[in-house]
N, C-alpha and C. Protein backbone atom coordinates (compact mmCIF):
# COMPACT_ATOMS: atom_id res chain seq x y z
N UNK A 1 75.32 14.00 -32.19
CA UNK A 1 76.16 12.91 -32.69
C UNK A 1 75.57 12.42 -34.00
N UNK A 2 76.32 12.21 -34.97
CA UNK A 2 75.87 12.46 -36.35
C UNK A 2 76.71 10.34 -36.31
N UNK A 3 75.21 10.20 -37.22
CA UNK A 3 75.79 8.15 -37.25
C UNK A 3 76.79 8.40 -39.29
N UNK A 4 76.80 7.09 -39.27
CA UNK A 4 77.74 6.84 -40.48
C UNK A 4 76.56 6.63 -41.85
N UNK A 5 75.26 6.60 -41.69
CA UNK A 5 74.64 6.92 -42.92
C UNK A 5 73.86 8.10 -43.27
N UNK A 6 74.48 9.37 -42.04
CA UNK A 6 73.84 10.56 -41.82
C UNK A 6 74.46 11.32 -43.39
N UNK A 7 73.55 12.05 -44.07
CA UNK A 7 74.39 13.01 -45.38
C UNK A 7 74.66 13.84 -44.58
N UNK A 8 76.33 14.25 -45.46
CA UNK A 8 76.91 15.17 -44.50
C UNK A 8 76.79 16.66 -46.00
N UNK A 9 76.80 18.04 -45.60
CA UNK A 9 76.62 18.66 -46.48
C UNK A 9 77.94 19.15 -46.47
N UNK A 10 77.85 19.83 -47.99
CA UNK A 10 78.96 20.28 -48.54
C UNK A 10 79.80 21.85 -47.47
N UNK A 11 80.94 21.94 -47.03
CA UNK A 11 80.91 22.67 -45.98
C UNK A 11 80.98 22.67 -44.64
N UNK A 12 79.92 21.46 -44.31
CA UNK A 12 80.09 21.42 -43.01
C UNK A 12 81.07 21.11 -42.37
N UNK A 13 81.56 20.79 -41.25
CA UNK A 13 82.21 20.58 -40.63
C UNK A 13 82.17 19.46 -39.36
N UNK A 14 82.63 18.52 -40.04
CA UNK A 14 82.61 17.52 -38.96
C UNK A 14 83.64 16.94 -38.44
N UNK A 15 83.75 16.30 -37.15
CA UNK A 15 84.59 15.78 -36.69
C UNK A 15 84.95 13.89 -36.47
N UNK A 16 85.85 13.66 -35.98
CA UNK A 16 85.94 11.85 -35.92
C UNK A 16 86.94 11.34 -35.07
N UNK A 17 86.95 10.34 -35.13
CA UNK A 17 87.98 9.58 -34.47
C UNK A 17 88.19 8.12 -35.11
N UNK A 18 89.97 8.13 -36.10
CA UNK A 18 89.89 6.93 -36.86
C UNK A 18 90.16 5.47 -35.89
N UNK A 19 90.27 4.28 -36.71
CA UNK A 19 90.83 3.02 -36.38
C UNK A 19 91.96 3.37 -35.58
N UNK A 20 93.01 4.57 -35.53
CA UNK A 20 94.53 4.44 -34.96
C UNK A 20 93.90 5.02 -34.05
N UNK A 21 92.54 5.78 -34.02
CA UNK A 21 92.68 6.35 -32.34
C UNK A 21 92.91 8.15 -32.77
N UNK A 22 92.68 8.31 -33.63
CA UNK A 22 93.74 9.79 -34.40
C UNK A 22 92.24 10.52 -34.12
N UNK A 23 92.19 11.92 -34.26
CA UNK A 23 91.01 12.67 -33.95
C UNK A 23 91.59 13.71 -35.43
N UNK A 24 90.26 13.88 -35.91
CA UNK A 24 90.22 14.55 -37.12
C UNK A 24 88.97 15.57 -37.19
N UNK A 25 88.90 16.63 -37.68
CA UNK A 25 88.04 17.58 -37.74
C UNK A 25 88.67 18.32 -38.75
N UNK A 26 87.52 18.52 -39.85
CA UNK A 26 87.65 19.55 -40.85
C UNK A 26 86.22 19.84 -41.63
N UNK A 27 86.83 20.38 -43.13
CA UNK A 27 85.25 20.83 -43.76
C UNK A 27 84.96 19.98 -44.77
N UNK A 28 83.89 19.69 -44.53
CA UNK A 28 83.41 18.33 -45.93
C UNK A 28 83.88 19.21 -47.03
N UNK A 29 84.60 17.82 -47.99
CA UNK A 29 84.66 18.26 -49.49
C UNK A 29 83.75 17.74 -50.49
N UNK A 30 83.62 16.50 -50.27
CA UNK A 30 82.33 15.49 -51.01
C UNK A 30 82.33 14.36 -49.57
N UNK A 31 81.16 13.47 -50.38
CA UNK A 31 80.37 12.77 -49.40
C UNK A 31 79.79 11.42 -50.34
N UNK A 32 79.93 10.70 -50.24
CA UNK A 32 79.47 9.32 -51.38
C UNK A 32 78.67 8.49 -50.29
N UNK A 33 77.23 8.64 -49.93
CA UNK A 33 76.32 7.31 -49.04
C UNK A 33 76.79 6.74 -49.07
N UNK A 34 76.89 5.78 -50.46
CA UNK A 34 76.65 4.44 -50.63
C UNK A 34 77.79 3.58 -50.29
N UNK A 35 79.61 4.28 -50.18
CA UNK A 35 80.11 3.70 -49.85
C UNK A 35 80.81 4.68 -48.74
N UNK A 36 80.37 5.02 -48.40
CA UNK A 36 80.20 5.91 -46.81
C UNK A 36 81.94 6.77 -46.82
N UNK A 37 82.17 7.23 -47.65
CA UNK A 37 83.35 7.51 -48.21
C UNK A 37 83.27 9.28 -48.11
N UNK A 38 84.05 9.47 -46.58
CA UNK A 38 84.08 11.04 -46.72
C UNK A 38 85.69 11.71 -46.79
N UNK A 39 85.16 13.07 -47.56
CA UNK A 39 86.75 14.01 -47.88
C UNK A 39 86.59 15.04 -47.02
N UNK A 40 87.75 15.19 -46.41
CA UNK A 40 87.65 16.95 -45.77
C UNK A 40 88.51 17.09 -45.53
N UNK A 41 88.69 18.62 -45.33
CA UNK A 41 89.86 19.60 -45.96
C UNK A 41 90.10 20.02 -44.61
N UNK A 42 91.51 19.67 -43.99
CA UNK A 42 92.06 19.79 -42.36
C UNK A 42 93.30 21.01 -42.53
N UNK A 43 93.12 21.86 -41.55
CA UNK A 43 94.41 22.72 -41.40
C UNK A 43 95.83 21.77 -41.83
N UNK A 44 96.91 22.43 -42.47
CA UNK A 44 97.54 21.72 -42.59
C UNK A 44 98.61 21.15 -41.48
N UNK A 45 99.38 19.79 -41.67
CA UNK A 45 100.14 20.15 -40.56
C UNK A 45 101.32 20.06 -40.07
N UNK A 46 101.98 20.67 -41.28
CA UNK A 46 103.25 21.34 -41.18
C UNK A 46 103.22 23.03 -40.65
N UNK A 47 101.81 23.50 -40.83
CA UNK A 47 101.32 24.91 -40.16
C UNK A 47 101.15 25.78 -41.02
N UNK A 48 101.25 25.37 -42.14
CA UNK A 48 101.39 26.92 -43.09
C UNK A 48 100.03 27.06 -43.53
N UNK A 49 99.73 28.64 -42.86
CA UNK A 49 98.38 28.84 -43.37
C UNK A 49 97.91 28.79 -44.77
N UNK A 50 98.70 28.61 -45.79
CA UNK A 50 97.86 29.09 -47.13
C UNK A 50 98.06 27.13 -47.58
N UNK A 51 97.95 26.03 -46.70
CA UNK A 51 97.98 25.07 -47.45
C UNK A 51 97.08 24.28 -46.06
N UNK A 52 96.33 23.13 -46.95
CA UNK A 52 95.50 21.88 -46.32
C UNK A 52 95.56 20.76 -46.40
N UNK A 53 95.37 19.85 -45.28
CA UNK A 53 95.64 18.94 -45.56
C UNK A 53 94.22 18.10 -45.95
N UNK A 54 94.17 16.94 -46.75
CA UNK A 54 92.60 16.33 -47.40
C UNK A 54 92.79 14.93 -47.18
N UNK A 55 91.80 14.15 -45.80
CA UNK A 55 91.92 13.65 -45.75
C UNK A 55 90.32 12.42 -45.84
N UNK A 56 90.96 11.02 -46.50
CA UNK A 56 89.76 10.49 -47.02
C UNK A 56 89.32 9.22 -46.14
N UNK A 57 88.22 9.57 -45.84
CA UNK A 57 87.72 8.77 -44.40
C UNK A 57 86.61 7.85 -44.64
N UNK A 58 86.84 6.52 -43.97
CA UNK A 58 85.78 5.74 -44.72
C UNK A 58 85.50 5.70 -43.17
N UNK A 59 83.68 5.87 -43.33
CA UNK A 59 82.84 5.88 -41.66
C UNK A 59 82.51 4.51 -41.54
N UNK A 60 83.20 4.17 -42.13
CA UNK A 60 82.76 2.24 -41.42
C UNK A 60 83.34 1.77 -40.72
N UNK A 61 84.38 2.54 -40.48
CA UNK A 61 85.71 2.42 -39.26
C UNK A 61 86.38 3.52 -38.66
N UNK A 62 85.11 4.63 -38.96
CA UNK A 62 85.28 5.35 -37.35
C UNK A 62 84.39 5.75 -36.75
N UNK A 63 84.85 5.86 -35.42
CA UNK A 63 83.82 6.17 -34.05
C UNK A 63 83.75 7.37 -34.02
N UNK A 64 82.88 8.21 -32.88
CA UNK A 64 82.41 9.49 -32.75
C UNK A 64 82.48 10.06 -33.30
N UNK A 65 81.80 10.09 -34.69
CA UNK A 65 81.56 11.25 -36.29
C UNK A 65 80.23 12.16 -35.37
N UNK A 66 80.88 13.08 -35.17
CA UNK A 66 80.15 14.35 -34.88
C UNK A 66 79.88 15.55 -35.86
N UNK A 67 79.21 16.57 -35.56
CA UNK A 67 78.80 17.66 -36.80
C UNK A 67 78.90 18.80 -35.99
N UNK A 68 80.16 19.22 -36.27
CA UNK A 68 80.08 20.65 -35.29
C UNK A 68 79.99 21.63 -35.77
N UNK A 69 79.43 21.90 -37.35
CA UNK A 69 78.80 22.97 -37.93
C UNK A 69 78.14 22.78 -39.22
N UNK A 70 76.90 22.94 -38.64
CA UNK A 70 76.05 22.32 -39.86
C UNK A 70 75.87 23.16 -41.27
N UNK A 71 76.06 23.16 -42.22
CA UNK A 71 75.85 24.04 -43.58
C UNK A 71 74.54 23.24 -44.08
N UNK A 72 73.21 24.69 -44.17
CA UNK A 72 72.04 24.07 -44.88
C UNK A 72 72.03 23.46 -46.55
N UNK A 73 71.55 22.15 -46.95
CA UNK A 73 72.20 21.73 -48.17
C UNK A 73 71.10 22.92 -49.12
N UNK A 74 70.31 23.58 -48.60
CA UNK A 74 69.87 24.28 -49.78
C UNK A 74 70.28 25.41 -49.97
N UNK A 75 71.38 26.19 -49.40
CA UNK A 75 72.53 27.09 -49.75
C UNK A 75 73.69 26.75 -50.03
N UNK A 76 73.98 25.14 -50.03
CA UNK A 76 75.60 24.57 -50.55
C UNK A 76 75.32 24.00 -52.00
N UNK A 77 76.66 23.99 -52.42
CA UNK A 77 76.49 23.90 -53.59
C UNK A 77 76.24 22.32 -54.12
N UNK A 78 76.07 21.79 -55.05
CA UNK A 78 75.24 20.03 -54.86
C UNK A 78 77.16 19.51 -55.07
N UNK A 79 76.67 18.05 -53.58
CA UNK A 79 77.93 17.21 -53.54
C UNK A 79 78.86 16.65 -55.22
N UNK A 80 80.09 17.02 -54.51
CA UNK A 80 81.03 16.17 -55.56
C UNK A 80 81.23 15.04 -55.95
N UNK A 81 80.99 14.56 -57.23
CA UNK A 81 81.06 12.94 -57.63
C UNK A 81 82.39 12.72 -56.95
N UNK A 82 82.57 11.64 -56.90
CA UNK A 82 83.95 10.93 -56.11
C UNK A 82 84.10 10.31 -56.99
N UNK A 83 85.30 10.27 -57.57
CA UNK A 83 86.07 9.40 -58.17
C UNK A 83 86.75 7.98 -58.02
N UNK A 84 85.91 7.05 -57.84
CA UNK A 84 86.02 5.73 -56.76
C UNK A 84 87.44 4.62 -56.94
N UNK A 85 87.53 4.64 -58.59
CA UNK A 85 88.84 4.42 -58.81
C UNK A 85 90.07 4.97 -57.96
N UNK A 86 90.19 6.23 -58.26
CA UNK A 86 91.14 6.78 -57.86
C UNK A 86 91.64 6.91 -56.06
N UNK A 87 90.07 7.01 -55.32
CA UNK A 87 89.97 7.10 -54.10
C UNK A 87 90.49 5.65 -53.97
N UNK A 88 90.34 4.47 -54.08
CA UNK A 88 90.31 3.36 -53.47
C UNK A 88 92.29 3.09 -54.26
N UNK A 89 92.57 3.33 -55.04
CA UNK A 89 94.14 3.32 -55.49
C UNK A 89 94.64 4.27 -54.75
N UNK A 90 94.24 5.77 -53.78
CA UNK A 90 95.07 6.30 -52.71
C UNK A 90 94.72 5.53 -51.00
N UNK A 91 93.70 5.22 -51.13
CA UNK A 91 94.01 4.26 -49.47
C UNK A 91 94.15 3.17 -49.68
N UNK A 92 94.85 2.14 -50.99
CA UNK A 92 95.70 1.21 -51.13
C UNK A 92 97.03 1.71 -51.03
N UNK A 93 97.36 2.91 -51.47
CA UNK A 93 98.78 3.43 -51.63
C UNK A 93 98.72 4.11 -49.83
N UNK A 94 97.85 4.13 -49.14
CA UNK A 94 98.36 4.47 -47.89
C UNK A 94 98.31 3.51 -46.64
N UNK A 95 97.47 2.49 -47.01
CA UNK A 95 97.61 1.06 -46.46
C UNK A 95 99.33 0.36 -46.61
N UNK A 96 99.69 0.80 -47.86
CA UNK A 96 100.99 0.57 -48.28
C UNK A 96 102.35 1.15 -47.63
N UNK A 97 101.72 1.85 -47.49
CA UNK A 97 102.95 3.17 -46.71
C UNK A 97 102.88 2.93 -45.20
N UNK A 98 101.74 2.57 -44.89
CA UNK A 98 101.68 2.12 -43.13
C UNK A 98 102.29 1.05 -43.03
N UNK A 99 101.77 -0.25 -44.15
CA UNK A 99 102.53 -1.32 -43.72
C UNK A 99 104.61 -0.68 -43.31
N UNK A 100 104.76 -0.23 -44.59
CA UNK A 100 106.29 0.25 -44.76
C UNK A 100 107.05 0.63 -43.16
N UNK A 101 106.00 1.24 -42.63
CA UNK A 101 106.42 2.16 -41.99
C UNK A 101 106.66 1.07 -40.95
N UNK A 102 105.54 0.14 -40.33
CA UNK A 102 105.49 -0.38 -39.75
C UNK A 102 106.72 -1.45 -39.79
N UNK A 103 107.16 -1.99 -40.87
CA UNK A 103 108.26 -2.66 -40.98
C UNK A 103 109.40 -1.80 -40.50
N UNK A 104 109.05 -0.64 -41.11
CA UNK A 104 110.99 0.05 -40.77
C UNK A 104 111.01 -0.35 -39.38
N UNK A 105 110.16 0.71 -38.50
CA UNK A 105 109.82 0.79 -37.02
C UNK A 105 110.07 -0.80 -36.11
N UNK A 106 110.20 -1.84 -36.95
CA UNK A 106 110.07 -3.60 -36.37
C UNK A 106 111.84 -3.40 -37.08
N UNK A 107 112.36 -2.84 -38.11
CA UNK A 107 114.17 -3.18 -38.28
C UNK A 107 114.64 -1.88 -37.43
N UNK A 108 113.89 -0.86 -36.65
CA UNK A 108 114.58 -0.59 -35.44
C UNK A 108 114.96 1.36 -36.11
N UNK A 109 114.05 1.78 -36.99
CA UNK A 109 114.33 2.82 -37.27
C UNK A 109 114.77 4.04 -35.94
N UNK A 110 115.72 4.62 -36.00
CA UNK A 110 116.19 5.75 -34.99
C UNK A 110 114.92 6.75 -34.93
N UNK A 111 114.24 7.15 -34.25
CA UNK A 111 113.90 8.96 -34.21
C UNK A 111 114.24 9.96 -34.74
N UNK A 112 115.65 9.70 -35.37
CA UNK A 112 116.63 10.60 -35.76
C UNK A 112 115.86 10.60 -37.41
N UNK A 113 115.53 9.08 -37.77
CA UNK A 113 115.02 9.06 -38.87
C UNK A 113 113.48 9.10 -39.15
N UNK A 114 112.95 8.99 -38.14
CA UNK A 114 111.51 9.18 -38.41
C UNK A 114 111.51 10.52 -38.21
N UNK A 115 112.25 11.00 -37.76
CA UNK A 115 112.03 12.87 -38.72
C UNK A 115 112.58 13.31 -39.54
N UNK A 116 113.40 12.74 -39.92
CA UNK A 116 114.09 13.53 -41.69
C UNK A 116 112.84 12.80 -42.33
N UNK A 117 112.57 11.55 -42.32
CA UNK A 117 111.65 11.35 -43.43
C UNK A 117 110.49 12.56 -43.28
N UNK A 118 109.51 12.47 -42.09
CA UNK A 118 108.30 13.75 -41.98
C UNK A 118 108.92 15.16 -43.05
N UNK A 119 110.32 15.45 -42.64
CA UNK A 119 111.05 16.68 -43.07
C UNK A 119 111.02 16.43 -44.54
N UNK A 120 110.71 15.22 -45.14
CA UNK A 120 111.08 14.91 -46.71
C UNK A 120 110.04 15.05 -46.93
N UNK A 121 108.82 14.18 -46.65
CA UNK A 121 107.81 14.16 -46.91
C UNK A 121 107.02 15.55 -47.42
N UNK A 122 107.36 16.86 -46.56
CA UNK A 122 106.59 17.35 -46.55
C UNK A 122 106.76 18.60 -48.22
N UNK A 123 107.69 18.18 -48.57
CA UNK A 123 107.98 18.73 -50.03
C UNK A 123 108.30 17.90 -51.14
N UNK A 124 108.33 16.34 -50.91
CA UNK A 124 109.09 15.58 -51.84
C UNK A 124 107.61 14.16 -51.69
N UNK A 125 106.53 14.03 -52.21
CA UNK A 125 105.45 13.27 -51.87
C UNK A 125 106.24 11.81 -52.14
N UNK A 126 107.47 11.94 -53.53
CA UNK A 126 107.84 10.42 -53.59
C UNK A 126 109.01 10.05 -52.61
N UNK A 127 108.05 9.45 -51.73
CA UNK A 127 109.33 9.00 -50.85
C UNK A 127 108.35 7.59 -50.17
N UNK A 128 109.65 6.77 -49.65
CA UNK A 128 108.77 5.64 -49.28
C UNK A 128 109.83 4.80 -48.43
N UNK A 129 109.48 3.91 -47.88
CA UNK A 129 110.85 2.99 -46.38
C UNK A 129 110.90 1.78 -47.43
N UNK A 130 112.34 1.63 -47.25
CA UNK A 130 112.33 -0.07 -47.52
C UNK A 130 113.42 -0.24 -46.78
N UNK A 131 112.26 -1.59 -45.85
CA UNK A 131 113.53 -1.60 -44.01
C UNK A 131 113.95 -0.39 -43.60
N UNK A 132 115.03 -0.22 -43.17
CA UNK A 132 115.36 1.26 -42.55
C UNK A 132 115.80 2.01 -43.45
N UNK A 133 115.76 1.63 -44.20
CA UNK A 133 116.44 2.68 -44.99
C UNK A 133 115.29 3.76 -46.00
N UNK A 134 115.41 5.22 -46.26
CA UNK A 134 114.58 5.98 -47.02
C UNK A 134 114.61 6.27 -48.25
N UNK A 135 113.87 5.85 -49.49
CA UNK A 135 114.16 5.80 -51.09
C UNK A 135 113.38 7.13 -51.09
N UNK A 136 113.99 7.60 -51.89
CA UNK A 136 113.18 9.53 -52.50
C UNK A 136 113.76 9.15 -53.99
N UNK A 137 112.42 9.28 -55.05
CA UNK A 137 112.31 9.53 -56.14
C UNK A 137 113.01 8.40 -56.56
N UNK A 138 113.00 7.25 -56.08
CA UNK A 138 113.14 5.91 -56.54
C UNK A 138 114.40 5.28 -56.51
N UNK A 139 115.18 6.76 -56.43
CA UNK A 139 116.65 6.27 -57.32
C UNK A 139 117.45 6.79 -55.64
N UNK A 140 116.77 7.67 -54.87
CA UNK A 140 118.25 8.17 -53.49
C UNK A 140 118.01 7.43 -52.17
N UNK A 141 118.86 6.95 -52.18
CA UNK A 141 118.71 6.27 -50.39
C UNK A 141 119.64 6.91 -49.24
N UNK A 142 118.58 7.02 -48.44
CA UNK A 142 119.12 7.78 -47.03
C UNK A 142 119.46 6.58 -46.07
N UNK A 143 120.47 5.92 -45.68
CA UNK A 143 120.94 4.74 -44.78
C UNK A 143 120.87 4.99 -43.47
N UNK A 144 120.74 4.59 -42.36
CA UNK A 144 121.25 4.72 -41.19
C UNK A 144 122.53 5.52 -40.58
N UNK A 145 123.05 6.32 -40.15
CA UNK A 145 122.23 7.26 -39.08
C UNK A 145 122.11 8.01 -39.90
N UNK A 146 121.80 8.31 -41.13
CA UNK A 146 120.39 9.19 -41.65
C UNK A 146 121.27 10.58 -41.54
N UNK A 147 122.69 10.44 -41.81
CA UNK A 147 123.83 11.90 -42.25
C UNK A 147 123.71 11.95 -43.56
N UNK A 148 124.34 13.40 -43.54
CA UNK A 148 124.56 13.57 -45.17
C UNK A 148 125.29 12.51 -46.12
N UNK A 149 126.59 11.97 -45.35
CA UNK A 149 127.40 10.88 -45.61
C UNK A 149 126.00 9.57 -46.13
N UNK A 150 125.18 9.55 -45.14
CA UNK A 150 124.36 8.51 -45.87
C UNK A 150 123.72 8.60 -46.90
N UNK A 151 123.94 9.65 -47.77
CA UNK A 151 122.98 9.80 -48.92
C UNK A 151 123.68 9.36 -50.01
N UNK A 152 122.83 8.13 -50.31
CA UNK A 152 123.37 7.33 -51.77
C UNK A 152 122.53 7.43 -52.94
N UNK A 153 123.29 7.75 -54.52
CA UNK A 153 122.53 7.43 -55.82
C UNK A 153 123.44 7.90 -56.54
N UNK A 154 123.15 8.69 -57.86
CA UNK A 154 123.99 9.06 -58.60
C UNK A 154 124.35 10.40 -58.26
N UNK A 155 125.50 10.94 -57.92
CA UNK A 155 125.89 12.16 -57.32
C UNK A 155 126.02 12.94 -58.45
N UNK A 156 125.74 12.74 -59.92
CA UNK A 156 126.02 14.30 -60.60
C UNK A 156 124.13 14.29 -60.96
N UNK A 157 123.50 13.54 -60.39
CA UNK A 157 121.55 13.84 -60.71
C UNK A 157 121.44 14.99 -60.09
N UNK A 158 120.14 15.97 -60.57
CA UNK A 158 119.74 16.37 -59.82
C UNK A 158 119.19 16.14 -58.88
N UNK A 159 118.58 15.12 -58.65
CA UNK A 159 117.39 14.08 -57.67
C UNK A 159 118.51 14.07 -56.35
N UNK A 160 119.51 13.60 -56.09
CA UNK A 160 120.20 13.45 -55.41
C UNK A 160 121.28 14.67 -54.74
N UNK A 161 121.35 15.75 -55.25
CA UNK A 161 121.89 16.96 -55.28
C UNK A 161 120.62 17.29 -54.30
N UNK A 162 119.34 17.97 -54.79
CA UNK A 162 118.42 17.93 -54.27
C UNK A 162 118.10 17.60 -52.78
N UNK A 163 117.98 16.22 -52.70
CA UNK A 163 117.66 15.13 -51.35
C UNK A 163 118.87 16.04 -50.51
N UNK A 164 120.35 15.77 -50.99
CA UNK A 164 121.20 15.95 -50.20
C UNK A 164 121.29 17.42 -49.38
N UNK A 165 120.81 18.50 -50.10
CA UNK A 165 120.48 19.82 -49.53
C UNK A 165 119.41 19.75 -48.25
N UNK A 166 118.39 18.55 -48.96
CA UNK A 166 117.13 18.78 -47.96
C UNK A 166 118.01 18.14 -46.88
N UNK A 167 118.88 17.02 -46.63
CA UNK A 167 119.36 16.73 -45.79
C UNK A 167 120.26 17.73 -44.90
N UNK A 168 120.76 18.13 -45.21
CA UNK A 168 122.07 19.27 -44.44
C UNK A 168 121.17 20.47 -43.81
N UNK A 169 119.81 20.42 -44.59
CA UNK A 169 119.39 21.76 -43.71
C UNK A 169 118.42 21.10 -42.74
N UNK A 170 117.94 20.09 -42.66
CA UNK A 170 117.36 18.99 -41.80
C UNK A 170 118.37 18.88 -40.37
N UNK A 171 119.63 18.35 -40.80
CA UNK A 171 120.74 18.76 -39.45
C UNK A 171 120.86 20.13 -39.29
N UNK A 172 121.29 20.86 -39.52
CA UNK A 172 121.19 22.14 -39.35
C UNK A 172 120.21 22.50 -38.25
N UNK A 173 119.22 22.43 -38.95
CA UNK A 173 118.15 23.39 -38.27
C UNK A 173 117.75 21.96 -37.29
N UNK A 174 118.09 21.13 -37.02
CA UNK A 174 117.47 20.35 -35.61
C UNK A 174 119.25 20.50 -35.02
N UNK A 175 120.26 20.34 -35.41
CA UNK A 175 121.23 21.11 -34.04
C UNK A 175 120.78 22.35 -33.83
N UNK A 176 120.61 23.01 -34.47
CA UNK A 176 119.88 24.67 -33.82
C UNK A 176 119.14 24.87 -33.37
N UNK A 177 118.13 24.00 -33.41
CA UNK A 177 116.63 23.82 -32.16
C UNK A 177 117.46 23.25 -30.60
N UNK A 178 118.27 22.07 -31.03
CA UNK A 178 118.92 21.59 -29.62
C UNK A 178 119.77 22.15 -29.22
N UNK A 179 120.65 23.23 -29.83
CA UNK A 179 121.59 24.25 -29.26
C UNK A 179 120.49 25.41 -28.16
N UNK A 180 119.53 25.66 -29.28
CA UNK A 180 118.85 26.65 -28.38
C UNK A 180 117.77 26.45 -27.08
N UNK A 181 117.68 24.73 -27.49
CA UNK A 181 117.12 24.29 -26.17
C UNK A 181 118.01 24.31 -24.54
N UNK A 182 118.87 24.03 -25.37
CA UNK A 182 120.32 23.83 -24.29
C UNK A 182 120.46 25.39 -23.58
N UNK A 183 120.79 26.02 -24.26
CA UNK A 183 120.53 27.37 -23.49
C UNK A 183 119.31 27.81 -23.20
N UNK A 184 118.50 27.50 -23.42
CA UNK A 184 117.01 28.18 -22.69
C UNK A 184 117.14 27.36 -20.90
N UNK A 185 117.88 25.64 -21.69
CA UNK A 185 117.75 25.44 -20.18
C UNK A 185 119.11 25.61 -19.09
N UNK A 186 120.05 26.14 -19.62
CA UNK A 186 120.77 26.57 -18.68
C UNK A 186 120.28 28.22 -18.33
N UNK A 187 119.66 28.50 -18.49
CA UNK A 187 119.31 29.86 -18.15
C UNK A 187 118.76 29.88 -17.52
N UNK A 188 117.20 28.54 -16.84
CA UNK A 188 116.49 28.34 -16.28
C UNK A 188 117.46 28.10 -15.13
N UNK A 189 118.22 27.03 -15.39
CA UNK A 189 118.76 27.09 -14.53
C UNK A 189 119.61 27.88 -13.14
N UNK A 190 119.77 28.52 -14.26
CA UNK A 190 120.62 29.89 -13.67
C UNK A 190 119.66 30.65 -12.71
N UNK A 191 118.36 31.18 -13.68
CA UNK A 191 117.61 31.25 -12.73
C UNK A 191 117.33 31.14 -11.33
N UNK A 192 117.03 29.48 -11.03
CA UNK A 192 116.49 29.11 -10.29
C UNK A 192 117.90 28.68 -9.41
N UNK A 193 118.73 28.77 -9.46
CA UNK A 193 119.97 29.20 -8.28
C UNK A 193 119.94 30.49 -8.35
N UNK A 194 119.57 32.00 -8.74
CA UNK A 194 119.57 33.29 -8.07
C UNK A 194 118.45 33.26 -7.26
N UNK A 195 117.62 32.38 -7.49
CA UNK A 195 116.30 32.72 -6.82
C UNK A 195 116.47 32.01 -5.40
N UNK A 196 117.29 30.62 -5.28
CA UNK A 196 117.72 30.22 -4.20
C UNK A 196 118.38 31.04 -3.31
N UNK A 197 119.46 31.07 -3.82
CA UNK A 197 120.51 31.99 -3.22
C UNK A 197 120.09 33.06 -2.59
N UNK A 198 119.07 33.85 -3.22
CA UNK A 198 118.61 35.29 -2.60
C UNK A 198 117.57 34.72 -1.66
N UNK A 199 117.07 33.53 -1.83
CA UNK A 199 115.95 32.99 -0.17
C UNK A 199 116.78 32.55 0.89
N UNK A 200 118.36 32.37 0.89
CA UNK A 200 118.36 32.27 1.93
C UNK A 200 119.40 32.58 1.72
N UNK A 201 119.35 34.47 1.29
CA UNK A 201 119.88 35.59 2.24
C UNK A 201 122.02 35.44 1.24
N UNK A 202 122.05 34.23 0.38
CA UNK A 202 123.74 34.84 -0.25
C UNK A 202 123.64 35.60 -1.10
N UNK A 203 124.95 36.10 -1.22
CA UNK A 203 124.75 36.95 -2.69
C UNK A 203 125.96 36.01 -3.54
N UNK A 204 125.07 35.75 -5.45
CA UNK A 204 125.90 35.23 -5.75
C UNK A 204 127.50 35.90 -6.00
N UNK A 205 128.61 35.28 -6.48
CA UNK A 205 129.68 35.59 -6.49
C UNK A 205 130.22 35.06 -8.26
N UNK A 206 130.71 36.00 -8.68
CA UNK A 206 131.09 35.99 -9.92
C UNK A 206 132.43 36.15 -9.98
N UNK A 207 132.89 34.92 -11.01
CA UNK A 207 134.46 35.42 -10.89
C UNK A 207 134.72 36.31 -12.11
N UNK A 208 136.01 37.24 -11.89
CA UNK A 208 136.39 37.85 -12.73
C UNK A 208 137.05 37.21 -13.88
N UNK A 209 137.21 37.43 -15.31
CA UNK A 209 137.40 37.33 -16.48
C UNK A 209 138.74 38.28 -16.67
């Protein structure tokens, strides 16, 4: 168990557990003592192997920082200055985005919409809640129930042309996950009445077409 003024080396690999309770494990990118300010580079997690996710962790507010693979610092290469400005203007801008979120979630955001936004997010970084509703690139708002119909801005932009595609293939491809859930589970179903039926001895009966 590795404490919060332990140097962590470049490489290694450590693990945590933040303030939300979230469990994190990846590979150190830099490491700053003095304001206990660590980076590391996490599988990503939308899944695509050739991308990571980097996330910036201050150990003054998290529990069980473990080291589950140590890299010797006299074969790594010497730690990265941190850029303290910049670090402390992205976990203001993500303090910001929690509050947001937290508001939508209190005006009663659907499910329906806390996944098109994830679905936006994960190609479009400017996006942000105000109340329930979703602003992308400042100028498009996605309204409640979060249809194509809800997509408002200037309709000959590209910005909005854009959003509106990501939207339609967002429905799309989640009716096509729930179409194909639907039949996986009537099949189960089906299943599990041949399997009845043959324990005690009927044979099913099919009508003709």
């Amino acid at each position: 168990m590795a404490g919060a003024n332990d140097c962590f080396s470049i490489g290694s690999t450590v693990a945590c557990k933040t303030c939300y309770k979230e469990e994190i494990e990846g590979e150190v990118l830099a490491f700053d003592p003095q304001t206990k300010m660590l980076i590391l580079k996490c599988p990503s997690s939308s899944g695509t192997p050739t991308l990571n996710d980097v996330h910036i962790v201050n150990l003054s507010l998290v529990s069980e920082v473990q080291v589950k693979r140590e890299v010797s610092p006299t074969t790594s290469d010497p730690p990265q200055s941190l850029n303290l400005q910049k670090l402390n203007r992205r976990v203001r801008n993500q303090i910001e985005e929690k509050k947001k979120l937290v508001m939508a979630l209190q005006a009663g955001v659907s499910p329906e919409g806390q996944k098109l936004f994830s679905t936006i997010s994960k190609t479009i970084p400017e996006i942000t809640w105000s109340g329930a509703n979703i602003v992308v690139f400042d100028n498009v708002t996605i309204r409640p129930p979060y249809k194509v119909d809800n997509v408002h801005g200037n309709t000959e932009s590209g910005a909005y042309k854009h959003v509106k595609k990501v939207v339609e293939k967002h429905i799309k491809d989640t009716e096509a996950s729930q179409q194909a859930q639907q039949r996986e589970q009537q099949q189960q179903q089906q299943q599990q009445q041949q399997q009845q039926q043959k324990q005690k001895g009927e044979v099913p009966v099919f009508e003709e077409k």
